[in-house]
Protein backbone atom coordinates (compact mmCIF):
# COMPACT_ATOMS: atom_id res chain seq x y z
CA UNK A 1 59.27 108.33 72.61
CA UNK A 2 61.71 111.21 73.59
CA UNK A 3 59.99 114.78 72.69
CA UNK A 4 62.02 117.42 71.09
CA UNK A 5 62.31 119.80 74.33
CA UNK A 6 59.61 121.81 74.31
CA UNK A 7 58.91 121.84 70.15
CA UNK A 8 56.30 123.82 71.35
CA UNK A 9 58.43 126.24 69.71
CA UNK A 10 57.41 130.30 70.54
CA UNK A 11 55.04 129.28 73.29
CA UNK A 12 57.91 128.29 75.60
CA UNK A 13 61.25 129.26 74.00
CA UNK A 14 61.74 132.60 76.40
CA UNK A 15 65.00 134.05 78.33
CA UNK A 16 65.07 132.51 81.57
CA UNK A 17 63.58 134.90 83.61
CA UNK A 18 62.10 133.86 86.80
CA UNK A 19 59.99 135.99 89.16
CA UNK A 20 60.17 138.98 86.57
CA UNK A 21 56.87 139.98 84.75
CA UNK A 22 54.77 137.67 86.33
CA UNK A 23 51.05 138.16 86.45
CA UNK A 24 49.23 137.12 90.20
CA UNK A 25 45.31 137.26 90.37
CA UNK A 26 43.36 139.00 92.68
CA UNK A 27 43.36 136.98 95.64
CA UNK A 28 39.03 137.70 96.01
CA UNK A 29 36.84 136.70 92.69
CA UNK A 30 37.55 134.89 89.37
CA UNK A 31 39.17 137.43 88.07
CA UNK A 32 42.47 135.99 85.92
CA UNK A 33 44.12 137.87 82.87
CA UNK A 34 44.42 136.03 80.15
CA UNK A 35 47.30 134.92 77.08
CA UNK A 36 45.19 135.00 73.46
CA UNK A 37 46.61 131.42 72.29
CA UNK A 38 47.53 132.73 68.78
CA UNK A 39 49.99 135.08 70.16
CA UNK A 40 51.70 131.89 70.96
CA UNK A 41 52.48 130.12 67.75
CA UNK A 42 49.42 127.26 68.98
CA UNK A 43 48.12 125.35 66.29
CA UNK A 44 44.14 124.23 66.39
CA UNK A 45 44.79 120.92 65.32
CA UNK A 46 47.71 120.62 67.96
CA UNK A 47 44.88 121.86 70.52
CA UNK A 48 42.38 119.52 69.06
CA UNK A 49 44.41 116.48 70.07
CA UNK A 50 45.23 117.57 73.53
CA UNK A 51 41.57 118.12 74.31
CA UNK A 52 40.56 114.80 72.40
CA UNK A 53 43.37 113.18 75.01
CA UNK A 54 42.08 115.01 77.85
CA UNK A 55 38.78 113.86 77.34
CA UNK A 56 39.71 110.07 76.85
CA UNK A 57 41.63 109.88 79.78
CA UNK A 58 39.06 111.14 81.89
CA UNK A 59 39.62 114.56 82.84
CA UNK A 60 37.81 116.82 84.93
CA UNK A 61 39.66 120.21 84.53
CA UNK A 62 42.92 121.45 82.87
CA UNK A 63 44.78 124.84 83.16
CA UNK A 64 48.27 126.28 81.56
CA UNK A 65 49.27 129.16 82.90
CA UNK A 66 51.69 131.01 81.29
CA UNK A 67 53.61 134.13 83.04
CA UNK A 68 51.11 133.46 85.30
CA UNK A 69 48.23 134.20 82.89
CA UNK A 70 45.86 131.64 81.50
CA UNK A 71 46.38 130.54 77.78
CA UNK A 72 44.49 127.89 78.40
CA UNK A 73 41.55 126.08 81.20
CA UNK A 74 38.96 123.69 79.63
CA UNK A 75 36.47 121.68 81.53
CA UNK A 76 34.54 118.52 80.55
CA UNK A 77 31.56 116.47 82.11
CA UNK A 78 30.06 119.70 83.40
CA UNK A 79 33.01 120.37 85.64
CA UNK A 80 33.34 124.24 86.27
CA UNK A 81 35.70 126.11 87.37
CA UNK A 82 34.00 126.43 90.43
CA UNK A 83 33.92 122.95 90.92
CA UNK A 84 35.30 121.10 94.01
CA UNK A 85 38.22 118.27 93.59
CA UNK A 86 40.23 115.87 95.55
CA UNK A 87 44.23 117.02 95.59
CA UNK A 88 44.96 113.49 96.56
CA UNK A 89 48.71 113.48 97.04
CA UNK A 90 49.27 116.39 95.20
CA UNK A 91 48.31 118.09 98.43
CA UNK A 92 51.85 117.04 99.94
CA UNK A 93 53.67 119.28 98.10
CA UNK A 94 51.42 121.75 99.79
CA UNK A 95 52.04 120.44 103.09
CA UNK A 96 55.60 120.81 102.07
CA UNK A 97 55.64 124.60 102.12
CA UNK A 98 53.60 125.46 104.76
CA UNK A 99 56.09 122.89 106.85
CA UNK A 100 58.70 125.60 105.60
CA UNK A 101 56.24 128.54 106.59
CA UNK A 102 56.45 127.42 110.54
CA UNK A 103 60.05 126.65 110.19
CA UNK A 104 60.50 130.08 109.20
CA UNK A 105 58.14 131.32 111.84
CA UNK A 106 60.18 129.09 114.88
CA UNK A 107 56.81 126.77 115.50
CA UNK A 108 59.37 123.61 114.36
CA UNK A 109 62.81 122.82 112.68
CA UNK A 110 62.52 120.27 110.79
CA UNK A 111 65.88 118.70 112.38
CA UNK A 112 63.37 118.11 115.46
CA UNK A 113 62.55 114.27 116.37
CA UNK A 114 59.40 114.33 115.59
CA UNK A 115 58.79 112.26 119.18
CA UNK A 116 59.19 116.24 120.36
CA UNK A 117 55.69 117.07 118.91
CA UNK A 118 53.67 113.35 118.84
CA UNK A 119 55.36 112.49 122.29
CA UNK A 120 57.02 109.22 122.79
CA UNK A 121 55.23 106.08 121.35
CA UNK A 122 53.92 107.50 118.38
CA UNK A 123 55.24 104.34 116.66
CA UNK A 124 55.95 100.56 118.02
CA UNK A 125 59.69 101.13 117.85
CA UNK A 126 61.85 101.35 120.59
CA UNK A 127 63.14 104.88 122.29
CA UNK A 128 65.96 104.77 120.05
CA UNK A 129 64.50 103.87 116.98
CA UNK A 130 62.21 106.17 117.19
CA UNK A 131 64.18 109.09 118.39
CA UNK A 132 66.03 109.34 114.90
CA UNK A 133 62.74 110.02 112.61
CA UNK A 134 62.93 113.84 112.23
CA UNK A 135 60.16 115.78 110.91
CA UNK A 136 63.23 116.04 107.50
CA UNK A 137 62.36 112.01 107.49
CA UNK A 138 58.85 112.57 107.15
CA UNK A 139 59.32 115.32 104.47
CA UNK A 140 61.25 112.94 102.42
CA UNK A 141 59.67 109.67 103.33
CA UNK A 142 63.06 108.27 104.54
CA UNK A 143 61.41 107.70 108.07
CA UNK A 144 62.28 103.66 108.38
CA UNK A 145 58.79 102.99 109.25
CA UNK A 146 57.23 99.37 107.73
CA UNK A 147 55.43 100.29 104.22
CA UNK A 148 54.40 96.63 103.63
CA UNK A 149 50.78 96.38 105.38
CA UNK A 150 47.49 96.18 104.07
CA UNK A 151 46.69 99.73 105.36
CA UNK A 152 49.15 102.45 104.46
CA UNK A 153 47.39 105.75 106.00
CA UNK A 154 46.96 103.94 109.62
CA UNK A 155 48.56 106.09 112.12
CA UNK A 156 48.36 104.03 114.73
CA UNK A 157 51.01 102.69 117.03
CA UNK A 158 50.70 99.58 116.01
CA UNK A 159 50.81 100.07 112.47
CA UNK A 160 53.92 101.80 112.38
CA UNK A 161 56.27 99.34 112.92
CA UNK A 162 60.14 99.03 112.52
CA UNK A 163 61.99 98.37 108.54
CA UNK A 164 65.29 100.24 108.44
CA UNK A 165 67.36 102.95 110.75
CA UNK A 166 65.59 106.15 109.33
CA UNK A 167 67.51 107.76 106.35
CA UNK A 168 68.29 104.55 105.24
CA UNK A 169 65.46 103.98 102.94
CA UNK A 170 63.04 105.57 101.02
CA UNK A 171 59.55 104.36 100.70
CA UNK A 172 56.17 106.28 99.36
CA UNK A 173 54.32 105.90 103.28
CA UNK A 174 51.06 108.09 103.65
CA UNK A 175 50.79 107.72 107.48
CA UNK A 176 54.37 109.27 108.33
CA UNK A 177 53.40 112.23 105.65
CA UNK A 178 49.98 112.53 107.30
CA UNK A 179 51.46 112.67 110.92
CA UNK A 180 53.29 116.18 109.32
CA UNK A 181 49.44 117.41 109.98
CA UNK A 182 49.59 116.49 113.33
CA UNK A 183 53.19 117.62 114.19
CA UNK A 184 51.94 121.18 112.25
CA UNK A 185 49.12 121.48 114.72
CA UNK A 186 50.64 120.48 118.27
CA UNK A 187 53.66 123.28 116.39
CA UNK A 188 51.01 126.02 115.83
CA UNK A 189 48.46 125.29 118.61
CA UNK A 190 45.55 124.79 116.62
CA UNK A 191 44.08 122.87 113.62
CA UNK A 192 46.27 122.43 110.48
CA UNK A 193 43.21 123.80 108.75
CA UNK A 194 43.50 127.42 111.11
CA UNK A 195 47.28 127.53 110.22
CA UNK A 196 46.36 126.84 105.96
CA UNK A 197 43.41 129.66 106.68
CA UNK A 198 45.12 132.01 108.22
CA UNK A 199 48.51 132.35 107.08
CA UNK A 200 48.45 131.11 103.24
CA UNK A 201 44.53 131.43 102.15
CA UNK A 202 44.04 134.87 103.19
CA UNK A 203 47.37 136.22 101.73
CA UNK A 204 46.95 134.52 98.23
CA UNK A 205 43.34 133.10 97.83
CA UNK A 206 44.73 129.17 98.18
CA UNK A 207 41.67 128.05 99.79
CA UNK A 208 40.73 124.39 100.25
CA UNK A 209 39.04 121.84 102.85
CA UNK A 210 41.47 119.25 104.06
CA UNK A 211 39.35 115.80 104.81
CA UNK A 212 40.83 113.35 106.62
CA UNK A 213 44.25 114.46 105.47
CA UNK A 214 43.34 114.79 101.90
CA UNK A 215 42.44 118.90 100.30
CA UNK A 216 39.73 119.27 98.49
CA UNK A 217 39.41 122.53 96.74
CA UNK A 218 38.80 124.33 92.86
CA UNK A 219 41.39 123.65 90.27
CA UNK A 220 42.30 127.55 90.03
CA UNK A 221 43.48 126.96 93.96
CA UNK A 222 45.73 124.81 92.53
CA UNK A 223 46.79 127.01 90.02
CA UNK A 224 47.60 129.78 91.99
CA UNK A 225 49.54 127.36 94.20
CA UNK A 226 51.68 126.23 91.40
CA UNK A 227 52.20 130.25 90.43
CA UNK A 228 53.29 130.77 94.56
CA UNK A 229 55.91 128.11 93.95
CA UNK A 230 56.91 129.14 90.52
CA UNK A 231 58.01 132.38 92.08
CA UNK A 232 59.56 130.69 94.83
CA UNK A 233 57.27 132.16 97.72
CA UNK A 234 56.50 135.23 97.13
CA UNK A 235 52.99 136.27 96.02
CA UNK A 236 52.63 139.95 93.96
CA UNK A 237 55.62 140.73 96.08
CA UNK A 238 54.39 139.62 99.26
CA UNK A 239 56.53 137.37 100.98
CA UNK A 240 54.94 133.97 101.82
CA UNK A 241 58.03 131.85 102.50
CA UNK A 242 61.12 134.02 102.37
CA UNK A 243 63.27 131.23 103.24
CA UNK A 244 64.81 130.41 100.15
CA UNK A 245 67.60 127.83 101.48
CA UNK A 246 64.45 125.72 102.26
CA UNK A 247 62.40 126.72 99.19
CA UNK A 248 65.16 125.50 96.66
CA UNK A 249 65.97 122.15 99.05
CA UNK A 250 61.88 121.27 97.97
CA UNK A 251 62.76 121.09 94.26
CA UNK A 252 66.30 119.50 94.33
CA UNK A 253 66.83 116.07 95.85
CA UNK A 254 66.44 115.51 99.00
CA UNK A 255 68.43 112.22 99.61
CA UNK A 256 70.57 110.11 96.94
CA UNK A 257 68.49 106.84 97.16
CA UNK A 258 65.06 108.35 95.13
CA UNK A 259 66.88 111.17 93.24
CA UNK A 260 63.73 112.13 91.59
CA UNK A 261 62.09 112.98 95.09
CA UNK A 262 62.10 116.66 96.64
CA UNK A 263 60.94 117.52 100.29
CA UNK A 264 57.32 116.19 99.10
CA UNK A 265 57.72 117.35 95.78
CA UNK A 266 58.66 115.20 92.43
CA UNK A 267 61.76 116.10 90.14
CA UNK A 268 62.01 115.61 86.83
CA UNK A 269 65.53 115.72 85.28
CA UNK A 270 67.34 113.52 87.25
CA UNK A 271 69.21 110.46 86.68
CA UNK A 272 67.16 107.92 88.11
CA UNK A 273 64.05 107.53 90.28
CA UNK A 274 62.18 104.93 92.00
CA UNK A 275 58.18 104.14 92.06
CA UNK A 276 55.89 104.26 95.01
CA UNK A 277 55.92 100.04 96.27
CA UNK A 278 58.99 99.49 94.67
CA UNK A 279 62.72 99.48 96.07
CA UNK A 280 64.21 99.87 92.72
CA UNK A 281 65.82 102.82 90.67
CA UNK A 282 65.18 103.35 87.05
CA UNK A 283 67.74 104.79 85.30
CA UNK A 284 66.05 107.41 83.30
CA UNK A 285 64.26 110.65 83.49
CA UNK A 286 60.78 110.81 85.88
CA UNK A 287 58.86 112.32 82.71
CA UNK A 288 61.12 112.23 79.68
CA UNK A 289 58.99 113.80 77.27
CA UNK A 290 58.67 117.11 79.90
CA UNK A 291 61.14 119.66 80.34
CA UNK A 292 64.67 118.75 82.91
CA UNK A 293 63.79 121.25 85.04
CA UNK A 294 60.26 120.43 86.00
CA UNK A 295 59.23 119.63 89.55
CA UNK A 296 55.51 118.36 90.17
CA UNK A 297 53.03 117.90 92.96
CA UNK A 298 51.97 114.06 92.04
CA UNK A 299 47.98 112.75 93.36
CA UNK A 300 46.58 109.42 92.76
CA UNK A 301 44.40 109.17 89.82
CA UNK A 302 45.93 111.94 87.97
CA UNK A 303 46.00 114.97 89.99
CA UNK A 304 48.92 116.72 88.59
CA UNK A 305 50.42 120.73 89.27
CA UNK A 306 53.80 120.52 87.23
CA UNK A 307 55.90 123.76 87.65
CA UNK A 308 58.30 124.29 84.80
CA UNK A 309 60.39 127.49 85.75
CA UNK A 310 62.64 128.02 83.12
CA UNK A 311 59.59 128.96 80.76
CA UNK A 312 57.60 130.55 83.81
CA UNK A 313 54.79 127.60 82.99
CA UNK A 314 52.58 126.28 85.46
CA UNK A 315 50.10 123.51 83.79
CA UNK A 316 47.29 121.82 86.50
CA UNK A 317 45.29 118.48 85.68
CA UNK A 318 42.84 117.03 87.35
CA UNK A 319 39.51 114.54 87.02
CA UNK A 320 39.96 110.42 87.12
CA UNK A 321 42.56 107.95 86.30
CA UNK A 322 44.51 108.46 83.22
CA UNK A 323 47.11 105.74 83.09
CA UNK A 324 48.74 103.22 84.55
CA UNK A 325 48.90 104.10 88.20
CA UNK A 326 52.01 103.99 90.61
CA UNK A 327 50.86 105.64 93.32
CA UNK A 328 51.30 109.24 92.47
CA UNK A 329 53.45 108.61 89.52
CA UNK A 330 51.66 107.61 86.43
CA UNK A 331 52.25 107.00 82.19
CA UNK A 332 49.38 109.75 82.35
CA UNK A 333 52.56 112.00 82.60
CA UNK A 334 54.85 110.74 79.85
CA UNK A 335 51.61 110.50 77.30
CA UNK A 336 50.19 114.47 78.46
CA UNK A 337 53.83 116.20 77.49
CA UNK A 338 53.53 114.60 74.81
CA UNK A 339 50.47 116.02 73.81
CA UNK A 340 51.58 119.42 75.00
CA UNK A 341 54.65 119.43 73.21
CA UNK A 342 52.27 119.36 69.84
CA UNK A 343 50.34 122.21 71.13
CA UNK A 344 52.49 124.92 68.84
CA UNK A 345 52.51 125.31 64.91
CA UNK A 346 56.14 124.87 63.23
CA UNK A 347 59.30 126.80 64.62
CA UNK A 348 62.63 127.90 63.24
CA UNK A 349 64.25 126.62 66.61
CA UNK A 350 64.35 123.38 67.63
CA UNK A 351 64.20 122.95 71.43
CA UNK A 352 65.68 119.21 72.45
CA UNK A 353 66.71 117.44 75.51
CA UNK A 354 68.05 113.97 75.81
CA UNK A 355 69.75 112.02 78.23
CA UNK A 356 72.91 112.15 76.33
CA UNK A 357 73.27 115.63 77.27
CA UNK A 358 74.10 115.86 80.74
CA UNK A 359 76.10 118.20 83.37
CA UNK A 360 76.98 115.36 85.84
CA UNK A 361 76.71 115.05 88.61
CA UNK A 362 73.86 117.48 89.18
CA UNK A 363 73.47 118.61 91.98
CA UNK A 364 77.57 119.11 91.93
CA UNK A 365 79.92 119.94 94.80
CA UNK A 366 83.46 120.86 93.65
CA UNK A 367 83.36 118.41 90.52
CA UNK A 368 81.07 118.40 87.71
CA UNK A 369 81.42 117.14 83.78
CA UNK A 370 79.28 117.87 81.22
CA UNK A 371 78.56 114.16 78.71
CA UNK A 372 76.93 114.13 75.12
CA UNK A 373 77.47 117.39 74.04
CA UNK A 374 78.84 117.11 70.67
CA UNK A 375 75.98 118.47 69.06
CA UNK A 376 76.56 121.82 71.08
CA UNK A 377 80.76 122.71 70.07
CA UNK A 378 81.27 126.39 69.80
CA UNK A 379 77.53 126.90 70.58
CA UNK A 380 76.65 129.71 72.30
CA UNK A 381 75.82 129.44 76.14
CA UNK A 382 74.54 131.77 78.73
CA UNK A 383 73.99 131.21 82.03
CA UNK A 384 71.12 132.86 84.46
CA UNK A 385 70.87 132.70 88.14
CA UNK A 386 67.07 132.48 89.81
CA UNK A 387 66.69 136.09 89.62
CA UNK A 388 66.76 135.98 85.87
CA UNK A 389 70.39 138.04 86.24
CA UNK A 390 72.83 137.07 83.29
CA UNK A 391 75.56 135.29 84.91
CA UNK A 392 77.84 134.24 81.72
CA UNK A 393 77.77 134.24 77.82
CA UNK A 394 80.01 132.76 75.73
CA UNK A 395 80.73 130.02 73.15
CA UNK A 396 80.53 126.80 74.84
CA UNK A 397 83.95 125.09 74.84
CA UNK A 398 83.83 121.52 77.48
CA UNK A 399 86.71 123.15 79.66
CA UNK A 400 86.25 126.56 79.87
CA UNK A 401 82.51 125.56 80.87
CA UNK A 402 82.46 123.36 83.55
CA UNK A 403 85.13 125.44 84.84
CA UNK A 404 83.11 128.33 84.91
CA UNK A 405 80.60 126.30 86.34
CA UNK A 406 83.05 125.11 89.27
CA UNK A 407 83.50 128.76 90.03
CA UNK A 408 79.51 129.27 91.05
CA UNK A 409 78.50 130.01 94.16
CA UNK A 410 75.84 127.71 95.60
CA UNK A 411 72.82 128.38 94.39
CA UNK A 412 70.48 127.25 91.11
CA UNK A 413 71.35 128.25 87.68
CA UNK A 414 70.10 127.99 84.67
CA UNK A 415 71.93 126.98 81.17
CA UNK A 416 71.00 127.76 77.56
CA UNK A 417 72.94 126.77 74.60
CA UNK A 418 72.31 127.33 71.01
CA UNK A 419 74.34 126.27 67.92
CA UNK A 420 74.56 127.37 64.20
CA UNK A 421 71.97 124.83 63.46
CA UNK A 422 69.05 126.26 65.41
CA UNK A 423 69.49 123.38 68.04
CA UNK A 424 68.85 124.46 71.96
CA UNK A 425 68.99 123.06 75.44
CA UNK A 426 68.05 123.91 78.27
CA UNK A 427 69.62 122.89 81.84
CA UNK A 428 68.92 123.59 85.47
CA UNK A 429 72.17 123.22 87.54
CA UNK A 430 72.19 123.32 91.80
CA UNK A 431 75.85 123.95 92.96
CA UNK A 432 76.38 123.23 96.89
């Protein structure tokens, strides 16, 4: 069932600020401020049923940050907060940034072959086949390499074997991601552990034990890993990754075949998307109950960080297998937002998103339309850039709009509109 977007009414309806008035714990000690629920319009019966659901699907721990405060973090089965958990593949969308982090510091580019750093023969395809996987390839699992066999993390020569040019195809391949560990350490000269210690844990407190290629760490680590993307990089002001060309490429598509797929990160919004194992697209939202904007860092069995940064919202799950699993992507998803979006008592606005509102294609070049947006005439729209700055205001009128919108400069925006009726949206638009 499609949600009303975010119903969760006063919780989540705020301007689109991002960055701005964000709270960052220390990064020594369990200290975390914390967001009295009540002061956010939540129901107890609302929060009844999301903890009943939590509990019945098996779940370990579960945080919502908000602003980057806690409103809420429940445990069950005498987990603690000071428990230790598996990321599973949610720790990609770690790897992900700190790939950025020695970009930015000149240890790689991820244009390299990634022959530069394994040396030739990494895989059994020939010099030329091999010569056009990149370290990009690996980041968004467009390397070519065989994902049929029976064991999908070997690294081995011999188990990476030939399937398409790469670029050509995507496919959900552990061992090609798990080689970005390797290609990290022959960049930086030591273990991929030293370069996670040294230039991300100390800086922010995102501490964890990577395990033959899998992090294990406390559920607040990934918390305050979901705030450090939220505010693209930058921790209490303290630049991790500056590079914000490659911090926005991790949250818009990276490649038109899975549109739903990031540099190791999950999108939700987007027109189609296609399962781990599967070489099909699915033409709807990722998560349609969750906000369009949301990206996610995806694990197996449920190990979820979603990242929603139009209502500065980080919310992290994990503990055993909730749904129907895909790999990383589960029903878990679909059934949790709708559980969240039920959090909040009533509201005088109504928040919706459907697929029949759309600004297509998104992201746009030098031609965009905007479809299904009858429901919005002579609504008013304003439009923010990243930095929360108010870019336009107006009453939205089809022509006027998208040519204001063809008049951006490349970048991310955000869209609001709201009509006499009390009915809003809420888009995320990437210009190039």
């Amino acid at each position: 069932m499609k949600s009303l977007f975010f119903s969760v009414g006063l919780f989540f309806i705020t301007t689109v600020v991002l960055g701005q008035n964000l709270y960052f714990p220390p990064i020594v000690g369990n200290e975390w401020d914390t967001i009295d629920p009540a002061t956010l319009n939540w129901c107890e019966t609302g929060n009844k049923a999301l903890d009943d659901f939590l509990i019945e699907k098996g779940t370990k721990g579960f945080i919502i940050l908000k602003d980057g405060k806690i409103v809420k973090e429940t445990y069950f089965d005498n987990f603690t907060k000071d428990s230790v958990w598996y990321w599973a593949s949610a720790g990609k969308s770690i790897t992900s940034f700190m790939v950025g982090m020695a970009q930015e510091k000149g240890l790689l580019n991820i244009n390299d072959k990634t022959s530069k750093y394994l040396g030739e023969g990494w895989t059994s395809l020939s010099p030329e086949q091999e010569n056009k996987i990149t370290i990009w390839h690996q980041l968004t699992m467009t390397s070519g390499l065989d994902d049929s066999g029976d064991d999908l993390d070997c690294m081995m020569p011999e188990c990476l074997t030939y399937k398409a040019d790469a670029g050509q195809r995507w496919a959900y391949h552990n061992a090609p991601y798990r080689l970005l560990h390797n290609v990290m350490a022959e960049a930086w000269g030591n273990t991929y552990q030293n370069f996670m210690n040294t230039q991300l844990t100390v800086k922010t407190g995102i501490g964890g034990l990577w395990l033959d290629g899998v992090l294990y760490s406390k559920p607040r680590n990934m918390a305050r890993f979901g705030l450090l993307a939220l505010n693209k990089g930058t921790w209490n002001g303290q630049q991790i990754l500056g590079d914000q060309t490659y911090v926005d490429a991790m949250s818009v598509p990276s490649q038109m075949i899975n549109k739903s797929y990031g540099l190791l990160w999950w999108l939700n919004g987007q027109e189609s998307f296609m399962l781990p194992g599967v070489q099909l697209a699915i033409n709807r939202f990722l998560i349609p109950n969750a906000p369009s904007d949301m990206y996610c860092a995806l694990g197996k069995n449920d190990q979820k960080i979603y990242i929603v940064p139009s209502q500065n919202l980080v919310v992290v799950r994990v503990g055993n297998a909730g749904g129907e699993i895909a790999g990383a992507v589960s029903s878990f998803d679909n059934q949790l937002w709708e559980k969240i979006n039920g959090l909040t008592c009533t509201s005088s606005i109504n928040e919706i998103s459907n697929d029949n509102f759309r600004i297509y294609p998104n992201p746009f070049f030098d031609q965009v339309d905007i479809l299904g947006a009858e429901n919005f005439i002579d609504a008013g729209v304003t439009i923010y850039d990243v930095q929360g700055s108010l870019i336009y205001q107006g009453k939205f009128k089809k022509d006027s709009l998208t040519n204001v919108l063809k008049g951006l400069s490349s970048g991310v925006y955000f869209l609001r509109f709201k009509n006499g009726k009390g009915l809003v949206t809420s888009k995320k638009v990437i210009k190039y």
